[in-house]
Protein backbone atom coordinates (compact mmCIF):
# COMPACT_ATOMS: atom_id res chain seq x y z
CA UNK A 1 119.65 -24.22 -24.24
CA UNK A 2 122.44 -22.76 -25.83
CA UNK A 3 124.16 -23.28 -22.04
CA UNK A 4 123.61 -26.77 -21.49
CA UNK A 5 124.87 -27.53 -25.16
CA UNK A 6 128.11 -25.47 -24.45
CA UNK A 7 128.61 -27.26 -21.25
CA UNK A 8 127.21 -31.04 -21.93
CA UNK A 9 128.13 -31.34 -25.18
CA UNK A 10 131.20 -28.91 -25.74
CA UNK A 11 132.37 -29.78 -22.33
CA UNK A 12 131.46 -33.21 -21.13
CA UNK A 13 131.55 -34.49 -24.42
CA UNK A 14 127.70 -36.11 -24.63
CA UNK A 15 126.19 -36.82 -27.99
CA UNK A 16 123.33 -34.30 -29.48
CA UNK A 17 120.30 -36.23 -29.90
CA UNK A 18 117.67 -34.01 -30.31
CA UNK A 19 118.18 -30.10 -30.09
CA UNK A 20 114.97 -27.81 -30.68
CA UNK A 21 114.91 -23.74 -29.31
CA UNK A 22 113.60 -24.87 -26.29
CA UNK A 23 114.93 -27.95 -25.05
CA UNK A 24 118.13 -30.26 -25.86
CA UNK A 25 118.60 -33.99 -25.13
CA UNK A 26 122.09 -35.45 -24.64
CA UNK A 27 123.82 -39.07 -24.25
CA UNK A 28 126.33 -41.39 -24.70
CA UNK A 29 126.83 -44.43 -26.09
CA UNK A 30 123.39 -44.22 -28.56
CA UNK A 31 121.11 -43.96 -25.96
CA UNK A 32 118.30 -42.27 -26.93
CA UNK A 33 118.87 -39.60 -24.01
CA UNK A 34 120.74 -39.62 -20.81
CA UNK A 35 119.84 -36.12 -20.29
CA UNK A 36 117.03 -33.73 -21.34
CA UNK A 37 117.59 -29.54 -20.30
CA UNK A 38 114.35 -27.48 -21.56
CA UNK A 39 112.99 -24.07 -20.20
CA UNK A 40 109.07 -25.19 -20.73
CA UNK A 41 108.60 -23.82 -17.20
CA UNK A 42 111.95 -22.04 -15.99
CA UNK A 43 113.09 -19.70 -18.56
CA UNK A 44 115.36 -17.13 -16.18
CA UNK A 45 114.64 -19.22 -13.48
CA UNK A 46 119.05 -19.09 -12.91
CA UNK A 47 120.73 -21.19 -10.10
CA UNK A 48 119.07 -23.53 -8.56
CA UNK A 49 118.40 -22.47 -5.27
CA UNK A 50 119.02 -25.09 -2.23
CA UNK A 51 115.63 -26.18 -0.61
CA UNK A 52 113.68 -26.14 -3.68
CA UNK A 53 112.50 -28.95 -5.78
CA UNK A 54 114.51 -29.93 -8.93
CA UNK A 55 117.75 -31.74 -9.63
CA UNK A 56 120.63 -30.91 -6.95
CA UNK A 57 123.18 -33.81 -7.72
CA UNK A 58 124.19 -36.55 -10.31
CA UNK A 59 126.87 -38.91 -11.16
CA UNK A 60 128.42 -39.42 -14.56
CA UNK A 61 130.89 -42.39 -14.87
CA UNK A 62 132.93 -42.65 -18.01
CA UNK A 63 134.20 -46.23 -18.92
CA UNK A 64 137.49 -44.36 -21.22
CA UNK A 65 139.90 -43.39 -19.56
CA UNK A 66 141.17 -40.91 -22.38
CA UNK A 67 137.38 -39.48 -22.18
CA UNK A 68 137.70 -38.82 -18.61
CA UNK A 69 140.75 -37.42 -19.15
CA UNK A 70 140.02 -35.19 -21.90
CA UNK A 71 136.35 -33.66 -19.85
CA UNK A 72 138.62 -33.11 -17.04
CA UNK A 73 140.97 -31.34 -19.40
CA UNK A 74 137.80 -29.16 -21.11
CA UNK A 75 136.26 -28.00 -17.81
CA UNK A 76 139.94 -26.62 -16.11
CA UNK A 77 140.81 -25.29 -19.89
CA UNK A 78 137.18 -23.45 -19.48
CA UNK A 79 138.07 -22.05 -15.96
CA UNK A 80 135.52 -23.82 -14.46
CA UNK A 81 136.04 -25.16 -11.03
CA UNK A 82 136.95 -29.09 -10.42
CA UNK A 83 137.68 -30.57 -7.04
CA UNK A 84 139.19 -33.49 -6.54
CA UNK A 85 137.96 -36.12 -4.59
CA UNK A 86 137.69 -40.15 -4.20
CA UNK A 87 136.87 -41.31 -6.60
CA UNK A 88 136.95 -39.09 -9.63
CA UNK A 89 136.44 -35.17 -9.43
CA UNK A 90 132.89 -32.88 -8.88
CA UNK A 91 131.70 -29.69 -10.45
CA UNK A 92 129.03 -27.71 -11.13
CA UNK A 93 126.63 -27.30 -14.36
CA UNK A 94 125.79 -23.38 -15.40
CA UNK A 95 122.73 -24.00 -13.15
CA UNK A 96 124.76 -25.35 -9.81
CA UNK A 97 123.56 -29.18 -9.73
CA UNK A 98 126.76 -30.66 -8.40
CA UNK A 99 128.21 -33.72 -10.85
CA UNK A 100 130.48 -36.15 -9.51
CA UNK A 101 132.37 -37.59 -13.05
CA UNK A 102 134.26 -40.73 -12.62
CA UNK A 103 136.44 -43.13 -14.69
C-alpha cells in the first residue's frame, strides 16, 4: 500500500480517497475512485508475471497540460523509466502494469 501511494499519489499526482492498511483508492477530479490497489489476496505476490490473470495495461489521460508536465517531471526526477511514444509517454507501476499517460 505504502507503494502504490508513493507512486499514484506522490508520483502521478491522484487524489487519496480512502487509504486503510490494506488497500488505497485513488482519483482525480472527485471521483469517488479511479483506482483501488489492496493486498486482500496478493500480499508478496511482486511483479506481475506475463500470462497470468490481473491488470497488464492502462491509459491515464490528463486534460492539464502543466499536470502532464509536472508527472512526467516526478517519474524521470524518481529515476523511473519513461519512453516516449505517440501520443504521450508509457511506464511502469512498482508492480509492471504498463501505463500509457497522455495530455
Amino acid at each position: 500500500v505504502d507503494d502504490a501511494k508513493k507512486f499514484y499519489v506522490d508520483l502521478l499526482r491522484f487524489d487519496l480517497m480512502m487509504e486503510m492498511p490494506t488497500a488505497l483508492f485513488v482519483s482525480r477530479d472527485g471521483y469517488h475512485h479511479n483506482l483501488g490497489m489492496n493486498t486482500w489476496e496478493s500480499l508478496g505476490a511482486g511483479k506481475r508475471r506475463e500470462g497470468f490473470t490481473g491488470l497488464n495495461r492502462f491509459t491515464i489521460e490528463y486534460n492539464d497540460q502543466s499536470l502532464y508536465n509536472e508527472v512526467k517531471f516526478n517519474l524521470k526526477n524518481a529515476n523511473i523509466e519513461v519512453t516516449e511514444k505517440d501520443p504521450g509517454f508509457e511506464v511502469r507501476d512498482p508492480w509492471g502494469s504498463l501505463i500509457l499517460i497522455k495530455n
